[in-house]
Structure formats: structure tokens, C-alpha cells
C-alpha atoms as a PDB file:
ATOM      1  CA  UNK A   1      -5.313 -49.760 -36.278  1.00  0.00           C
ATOM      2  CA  UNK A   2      -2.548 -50.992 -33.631  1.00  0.00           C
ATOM      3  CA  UNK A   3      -0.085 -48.553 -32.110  1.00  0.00           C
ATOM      4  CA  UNK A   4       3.216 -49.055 -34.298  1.00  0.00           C
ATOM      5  CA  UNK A   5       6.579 -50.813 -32.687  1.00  0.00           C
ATOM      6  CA  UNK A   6       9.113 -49.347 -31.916  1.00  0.00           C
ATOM      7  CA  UNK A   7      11.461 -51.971 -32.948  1.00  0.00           C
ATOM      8  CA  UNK A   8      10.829 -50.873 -36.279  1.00  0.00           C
ATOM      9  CA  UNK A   9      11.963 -47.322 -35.470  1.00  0.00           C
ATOM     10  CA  UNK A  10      15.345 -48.228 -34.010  1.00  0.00           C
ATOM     11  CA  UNK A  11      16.724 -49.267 -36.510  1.00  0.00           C
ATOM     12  CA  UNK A  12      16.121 -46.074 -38.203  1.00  0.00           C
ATOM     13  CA  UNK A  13      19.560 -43.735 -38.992  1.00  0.00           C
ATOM     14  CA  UNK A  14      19.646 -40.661 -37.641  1.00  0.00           C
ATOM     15  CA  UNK A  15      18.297 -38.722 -40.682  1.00  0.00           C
ATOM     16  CA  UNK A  16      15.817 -41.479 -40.556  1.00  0.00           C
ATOM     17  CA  UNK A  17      14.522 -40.541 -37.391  1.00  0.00           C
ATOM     18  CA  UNK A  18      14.959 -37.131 -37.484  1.00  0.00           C
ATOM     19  CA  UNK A  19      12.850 -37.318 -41.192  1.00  0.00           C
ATOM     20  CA  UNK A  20      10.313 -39.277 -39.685  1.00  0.00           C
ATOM     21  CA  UNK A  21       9.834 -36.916 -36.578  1.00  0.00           C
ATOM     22  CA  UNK A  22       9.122 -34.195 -39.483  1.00  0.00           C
ATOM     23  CA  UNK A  23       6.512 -36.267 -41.603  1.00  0.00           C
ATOM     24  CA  UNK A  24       4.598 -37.235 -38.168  1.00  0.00           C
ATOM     25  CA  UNK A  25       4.627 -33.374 -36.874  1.00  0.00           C
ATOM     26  CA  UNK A  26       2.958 -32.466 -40.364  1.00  0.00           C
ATOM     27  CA  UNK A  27       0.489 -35.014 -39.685  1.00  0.00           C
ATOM     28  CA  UNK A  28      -0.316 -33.730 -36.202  1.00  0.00           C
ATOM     29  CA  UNK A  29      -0.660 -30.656 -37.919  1.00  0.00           C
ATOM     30  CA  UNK A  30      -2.967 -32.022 -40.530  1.00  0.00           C
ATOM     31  CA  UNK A  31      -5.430 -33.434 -38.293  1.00  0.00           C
ATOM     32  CA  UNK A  32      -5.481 -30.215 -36.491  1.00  0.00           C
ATOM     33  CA  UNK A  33      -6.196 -28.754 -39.265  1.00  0.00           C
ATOM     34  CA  UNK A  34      -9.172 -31.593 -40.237  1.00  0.00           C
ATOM     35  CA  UNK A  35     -10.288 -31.069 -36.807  1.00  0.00           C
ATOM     36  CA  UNK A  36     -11.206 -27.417 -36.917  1.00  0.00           C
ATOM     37  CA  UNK A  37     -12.287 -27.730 -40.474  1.00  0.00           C
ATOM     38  CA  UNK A  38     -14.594 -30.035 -39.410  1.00  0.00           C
ATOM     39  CA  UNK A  39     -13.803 -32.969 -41.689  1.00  0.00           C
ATOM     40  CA  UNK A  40     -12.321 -35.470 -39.410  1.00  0.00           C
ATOM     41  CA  UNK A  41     -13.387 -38.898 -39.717  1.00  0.00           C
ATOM     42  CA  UNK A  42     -11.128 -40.703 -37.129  1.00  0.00           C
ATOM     43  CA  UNK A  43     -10.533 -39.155 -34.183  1.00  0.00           C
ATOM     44  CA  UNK A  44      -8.164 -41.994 -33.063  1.00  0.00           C
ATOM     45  CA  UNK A  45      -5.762 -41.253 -35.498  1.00  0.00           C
ATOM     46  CA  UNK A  46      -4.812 -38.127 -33.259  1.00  0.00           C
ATOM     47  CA  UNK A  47      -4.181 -41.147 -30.174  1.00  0.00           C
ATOM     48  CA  UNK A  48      -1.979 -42.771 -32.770  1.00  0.00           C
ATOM     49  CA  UNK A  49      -0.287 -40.206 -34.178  1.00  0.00           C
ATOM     50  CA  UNK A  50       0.906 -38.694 -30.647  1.00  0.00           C
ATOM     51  CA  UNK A  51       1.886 -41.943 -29.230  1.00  0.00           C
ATOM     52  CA  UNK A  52       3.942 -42.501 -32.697  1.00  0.00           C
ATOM     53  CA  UNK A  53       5.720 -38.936 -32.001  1.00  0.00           C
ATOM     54  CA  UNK A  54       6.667 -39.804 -28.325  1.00  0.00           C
ATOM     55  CA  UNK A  55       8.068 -43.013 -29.406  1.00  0.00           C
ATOM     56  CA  UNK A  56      10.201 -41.120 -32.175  1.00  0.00           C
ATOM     57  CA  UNK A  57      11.256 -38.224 -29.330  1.00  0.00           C
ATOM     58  CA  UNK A  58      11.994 -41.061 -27.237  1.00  0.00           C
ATOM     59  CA  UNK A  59      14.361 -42.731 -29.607  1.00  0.00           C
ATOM     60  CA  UNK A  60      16.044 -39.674 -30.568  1.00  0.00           C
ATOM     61  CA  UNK A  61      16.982 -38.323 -27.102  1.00  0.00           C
ATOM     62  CA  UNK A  62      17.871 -42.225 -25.739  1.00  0.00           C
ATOM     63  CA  UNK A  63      20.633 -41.237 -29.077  1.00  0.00           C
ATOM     64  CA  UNK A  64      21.198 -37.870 -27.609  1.00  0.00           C
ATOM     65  CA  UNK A  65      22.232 -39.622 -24.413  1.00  0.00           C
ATOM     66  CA  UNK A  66      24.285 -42.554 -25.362  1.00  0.00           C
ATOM     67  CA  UNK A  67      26.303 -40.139 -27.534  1.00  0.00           C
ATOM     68  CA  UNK A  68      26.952 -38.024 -24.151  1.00  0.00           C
ATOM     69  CA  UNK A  69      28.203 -40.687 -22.417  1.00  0.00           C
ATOM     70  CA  UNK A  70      30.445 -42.178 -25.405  1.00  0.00           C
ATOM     71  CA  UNK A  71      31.986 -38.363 -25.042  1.00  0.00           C
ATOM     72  CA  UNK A  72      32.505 -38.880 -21.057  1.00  0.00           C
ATOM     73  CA  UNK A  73      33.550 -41.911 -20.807  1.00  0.00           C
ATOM     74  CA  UNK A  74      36.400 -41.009 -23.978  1.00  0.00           C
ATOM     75  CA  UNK A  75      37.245 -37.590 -21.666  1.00  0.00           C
ATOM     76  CA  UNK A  76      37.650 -39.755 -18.571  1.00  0.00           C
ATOM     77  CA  UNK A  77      39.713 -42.469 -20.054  1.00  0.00           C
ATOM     78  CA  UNK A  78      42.408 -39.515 -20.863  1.00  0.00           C
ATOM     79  CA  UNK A  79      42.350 -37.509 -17.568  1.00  0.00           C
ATOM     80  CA  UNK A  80      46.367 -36.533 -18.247  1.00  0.00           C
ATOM     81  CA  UNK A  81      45.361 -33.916 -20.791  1.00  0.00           C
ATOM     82  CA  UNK A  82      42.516 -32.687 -18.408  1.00  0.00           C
ATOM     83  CA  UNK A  83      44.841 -32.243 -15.732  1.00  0.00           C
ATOM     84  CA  UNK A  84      47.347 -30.520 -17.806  1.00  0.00           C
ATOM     85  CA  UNK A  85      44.577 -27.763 -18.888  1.00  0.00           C
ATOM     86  CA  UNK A  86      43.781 -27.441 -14.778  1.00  0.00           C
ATOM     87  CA  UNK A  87      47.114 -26.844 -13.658  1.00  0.00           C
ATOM     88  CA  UNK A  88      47.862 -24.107 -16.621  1.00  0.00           C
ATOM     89  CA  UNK A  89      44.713 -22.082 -15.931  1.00  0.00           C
ATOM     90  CA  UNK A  90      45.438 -22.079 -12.350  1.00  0.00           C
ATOM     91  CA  UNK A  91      48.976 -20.868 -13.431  1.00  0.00           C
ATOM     92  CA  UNK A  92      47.413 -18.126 -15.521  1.00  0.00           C
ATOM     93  CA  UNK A  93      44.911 -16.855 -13.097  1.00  0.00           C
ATOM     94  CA  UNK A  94      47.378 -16.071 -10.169  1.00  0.00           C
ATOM     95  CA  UNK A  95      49.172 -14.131 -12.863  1.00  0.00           C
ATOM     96  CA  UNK A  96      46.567 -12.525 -13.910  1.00  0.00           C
ATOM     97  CA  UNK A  97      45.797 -11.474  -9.867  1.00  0.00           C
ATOM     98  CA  UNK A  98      49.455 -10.679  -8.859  1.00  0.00           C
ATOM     99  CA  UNK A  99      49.934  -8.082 -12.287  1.00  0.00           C
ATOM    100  CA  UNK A 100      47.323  -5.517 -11.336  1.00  0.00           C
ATOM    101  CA  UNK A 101      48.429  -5.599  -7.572  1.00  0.00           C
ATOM    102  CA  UNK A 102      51.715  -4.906  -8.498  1.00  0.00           C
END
């Protein structure tokens, strides 16, 4: 049996992926559990089945981080509101000092 593509798995939606990630952990599990029962045939399937989950994780956080950097580069293109919420904290903190002082 060859290792599966990942081509395949990108084209997966998210509750795709994050389905899949669930079936392949149960059948981690049930090879563990084949293992110690001592009723596993095909050892290799444990190879396959690992590799399969690591290209899965892989997929999902490479989502994870292109979704970050969607969100950074939309917060950087408006920097005007950003500096807006700066200058008003600073405003409120010195307040905030001066009061009990007084």
C-alpha cells in the first residue's frame, strides 16, 4: 500500500479535514488496540496511518496560519483605528496615575 497524497487532502473543507483527523486518530487507536490484543496482521499500517495523520496536522495548521496572516495583514492595512485605540489608552492611563496622587 503507497503512502496517500496529499493533494487529495487539500482540497478537503475545513470540517473535512478536521473529520478526517478524527476517523484517522480512531484508527491509530484501533491498531493500538490490535497490537496489544495480539491480532495485528500488518504492522505497516501503523507507518501509514501516522504518516497520513502528520499530513492531515500539517494541512490544518498551514490553514491555521494563512488565516493569521489574512487577520494581520487586514489590521495593518487600517493602522488609523489602531492608532486611535493607542493614543486613548495612553490618555486614560495618565489619568488613572495623576487621580490617586492627587
Amino acid at each position: 500500500m503507497a503512502f496517500p497524497k496529499v493533494d487529495e487532502v487539500r482540497n478537503f473543507s475545513n470540517e473535512e479535514l478536521v473529520a478526517e483527523i478524527v476517523k484517522v486518530k480512531r484508527e491509530l487507536f484501533d491498531l493500538r488496540m490490535l497490537k496489544a490484543t495480539g491480532r495485528l496482521e500488518k504492522p505497516h499500517l501503523f507507518k501509514h496511518t501516522r504518516h497520513r495523520l502528520a499530513q492531515l496536522l500539517t494541512i490544518e495548521r498551514e490553514r491555521v496560519l494563512a488565516e493569521a496572516a489574512e487577520a494581520d495583514q487586514v489590521s495593518e492595512v487600517s493602522p488609523e483605528s489602531s492608532t486611535t485605540a493607542k493614543a486613548s489608552e495612553t490618555t486614560d492611563t495618565s489619568v488613572e496615575t495623576n487621580s490617586p496622587e492627587a
